[in-house]
Protein backbone atom coordinates (compact mmCIF):
# COMPACT_ATOMS: atom_id res chain seq x y z
CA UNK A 1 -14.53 120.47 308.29
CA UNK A 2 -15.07 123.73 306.27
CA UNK A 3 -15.18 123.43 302.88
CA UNK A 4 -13.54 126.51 300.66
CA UNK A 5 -15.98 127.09 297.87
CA UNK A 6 -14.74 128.12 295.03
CA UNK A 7 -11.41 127.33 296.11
CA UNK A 8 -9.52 125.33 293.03
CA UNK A 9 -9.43 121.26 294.41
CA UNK A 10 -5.89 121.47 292.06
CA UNK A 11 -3.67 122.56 289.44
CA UNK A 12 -4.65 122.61 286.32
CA UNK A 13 -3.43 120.10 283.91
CA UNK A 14 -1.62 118.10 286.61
CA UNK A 15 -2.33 116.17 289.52
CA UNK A 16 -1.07 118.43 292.49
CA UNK A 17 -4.04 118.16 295.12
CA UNK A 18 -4.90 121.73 296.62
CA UNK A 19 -8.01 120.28 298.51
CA UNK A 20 -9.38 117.39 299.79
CA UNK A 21 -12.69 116.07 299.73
CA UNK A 22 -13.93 114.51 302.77
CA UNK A 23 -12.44 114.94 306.55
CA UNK A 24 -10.34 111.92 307.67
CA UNK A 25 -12.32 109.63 310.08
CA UNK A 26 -9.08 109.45 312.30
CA UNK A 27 -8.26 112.91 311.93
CA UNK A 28 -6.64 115.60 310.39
CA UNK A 29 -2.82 115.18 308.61
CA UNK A 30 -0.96 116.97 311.24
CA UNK A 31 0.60 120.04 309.74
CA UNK A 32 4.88 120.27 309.53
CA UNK A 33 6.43 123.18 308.29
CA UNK A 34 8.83 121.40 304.89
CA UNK A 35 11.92 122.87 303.79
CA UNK A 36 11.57 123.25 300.31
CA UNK A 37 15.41 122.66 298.77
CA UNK A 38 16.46 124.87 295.39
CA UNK A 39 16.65 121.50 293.56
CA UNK A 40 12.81 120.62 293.67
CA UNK A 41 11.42 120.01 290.13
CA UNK A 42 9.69 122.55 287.85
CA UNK A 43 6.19 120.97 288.26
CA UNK A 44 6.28 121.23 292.08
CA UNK A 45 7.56 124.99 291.52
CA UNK A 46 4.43 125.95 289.68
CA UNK A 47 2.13 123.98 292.02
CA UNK A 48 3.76 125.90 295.00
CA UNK A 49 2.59 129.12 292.96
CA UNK A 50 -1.00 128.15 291.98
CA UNK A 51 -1.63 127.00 295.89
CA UNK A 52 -0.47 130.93 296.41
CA UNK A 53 -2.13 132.44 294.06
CA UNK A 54 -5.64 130.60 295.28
CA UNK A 55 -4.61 131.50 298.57
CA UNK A 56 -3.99 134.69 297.63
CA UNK A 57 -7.52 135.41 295.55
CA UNK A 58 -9.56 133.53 298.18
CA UNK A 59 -8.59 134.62 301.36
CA UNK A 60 -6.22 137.94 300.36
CA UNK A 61 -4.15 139.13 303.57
CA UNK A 62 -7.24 138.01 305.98
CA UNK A 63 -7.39 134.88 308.57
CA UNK A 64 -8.65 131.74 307.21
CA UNK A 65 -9.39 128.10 308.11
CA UNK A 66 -7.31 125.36 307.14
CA UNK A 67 -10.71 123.38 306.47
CA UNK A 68 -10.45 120.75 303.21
CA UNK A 69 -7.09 122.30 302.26
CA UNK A 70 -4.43 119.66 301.82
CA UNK A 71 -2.23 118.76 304.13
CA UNK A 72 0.68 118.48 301.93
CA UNK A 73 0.39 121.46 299.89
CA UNK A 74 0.31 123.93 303.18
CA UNK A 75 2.96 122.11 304.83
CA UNK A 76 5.64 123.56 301.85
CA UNK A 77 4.47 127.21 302.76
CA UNK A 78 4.15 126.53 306.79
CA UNK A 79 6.37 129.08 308.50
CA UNK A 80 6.84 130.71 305.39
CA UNK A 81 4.69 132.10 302.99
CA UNK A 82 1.77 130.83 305.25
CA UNK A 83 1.82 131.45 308.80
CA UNK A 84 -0.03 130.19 311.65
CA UNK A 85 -3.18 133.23 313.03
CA UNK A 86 -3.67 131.78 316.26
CA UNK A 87 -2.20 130.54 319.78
CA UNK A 88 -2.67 127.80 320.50
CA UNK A 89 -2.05 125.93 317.30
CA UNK A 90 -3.42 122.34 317.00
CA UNK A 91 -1.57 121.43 313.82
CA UNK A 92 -4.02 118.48 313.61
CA UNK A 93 -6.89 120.43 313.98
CA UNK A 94 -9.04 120.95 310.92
CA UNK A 95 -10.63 125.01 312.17
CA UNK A 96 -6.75 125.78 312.78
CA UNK A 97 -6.65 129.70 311.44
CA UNK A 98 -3.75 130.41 308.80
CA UNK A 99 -2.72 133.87 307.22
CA UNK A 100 -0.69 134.44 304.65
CA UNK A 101 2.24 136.35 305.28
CA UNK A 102 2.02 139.07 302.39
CA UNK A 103 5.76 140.25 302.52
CA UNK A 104 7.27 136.63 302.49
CA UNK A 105 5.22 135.69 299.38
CA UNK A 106 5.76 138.24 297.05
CA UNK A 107 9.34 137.75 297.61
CA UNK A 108 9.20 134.12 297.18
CA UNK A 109 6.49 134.17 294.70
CA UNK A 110 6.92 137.69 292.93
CA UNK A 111 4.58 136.37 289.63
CA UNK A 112 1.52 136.27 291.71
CA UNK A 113 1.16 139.44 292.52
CA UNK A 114 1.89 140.81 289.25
């Protein structure tokens, strides 16, 4: 499993996980794209942008591993904001490649481009 230096492991001041630190014996968290509903609370909001914005400064409009990045936090922007760089995709598969989709995310997430 690749680790993402210098990739944030989560938000600051909270405890939304952004990566995780050790590859799961039994394998990877399978990836599901979530719908993410207009009610969701404030606090998941602003994780949802920090987990863009890393994306964002790490990786920029280029390819990248899935590696130690959580589960969880990609499956909110799957199909979305994040979208899957390679056929065939092995959701469970921690070297799956990921992009993110430029266009999608500044509409959804207009203050991290700013």
């Amino acid at each position: 499993m690749l680790k993402h230096r210098g990739f944030p492991g989560r938000l600051p001041g909270s405890d939304f996980q952004f990566t995780i630190r050790r590859a799961n014996p039994k394998g990877a968290t399978p990836l599901v794209a979530r719908e993410r509903f207009r009610d969701r609370r404030p606090a998941d909001k602003r994780a949802d942008v920090g987990f863009v914005r890393a994306i964002w400064e790490c990786f920029g409009e280029e390819p990248f591993e899935r590696g130690n990045l959580d589960a969880g936090r990609l499956s909110w922007l799957l199909g979305r904001e994040v979208k899957i760089a390679e056929e065939p995709f092995d959701p469970t598969s921690y070297e799956a490649l990921l992009v993110l989709d430029l266009e999608v995310a500044r509409a959804s997430f207009p203050e991290v481009f700013e």
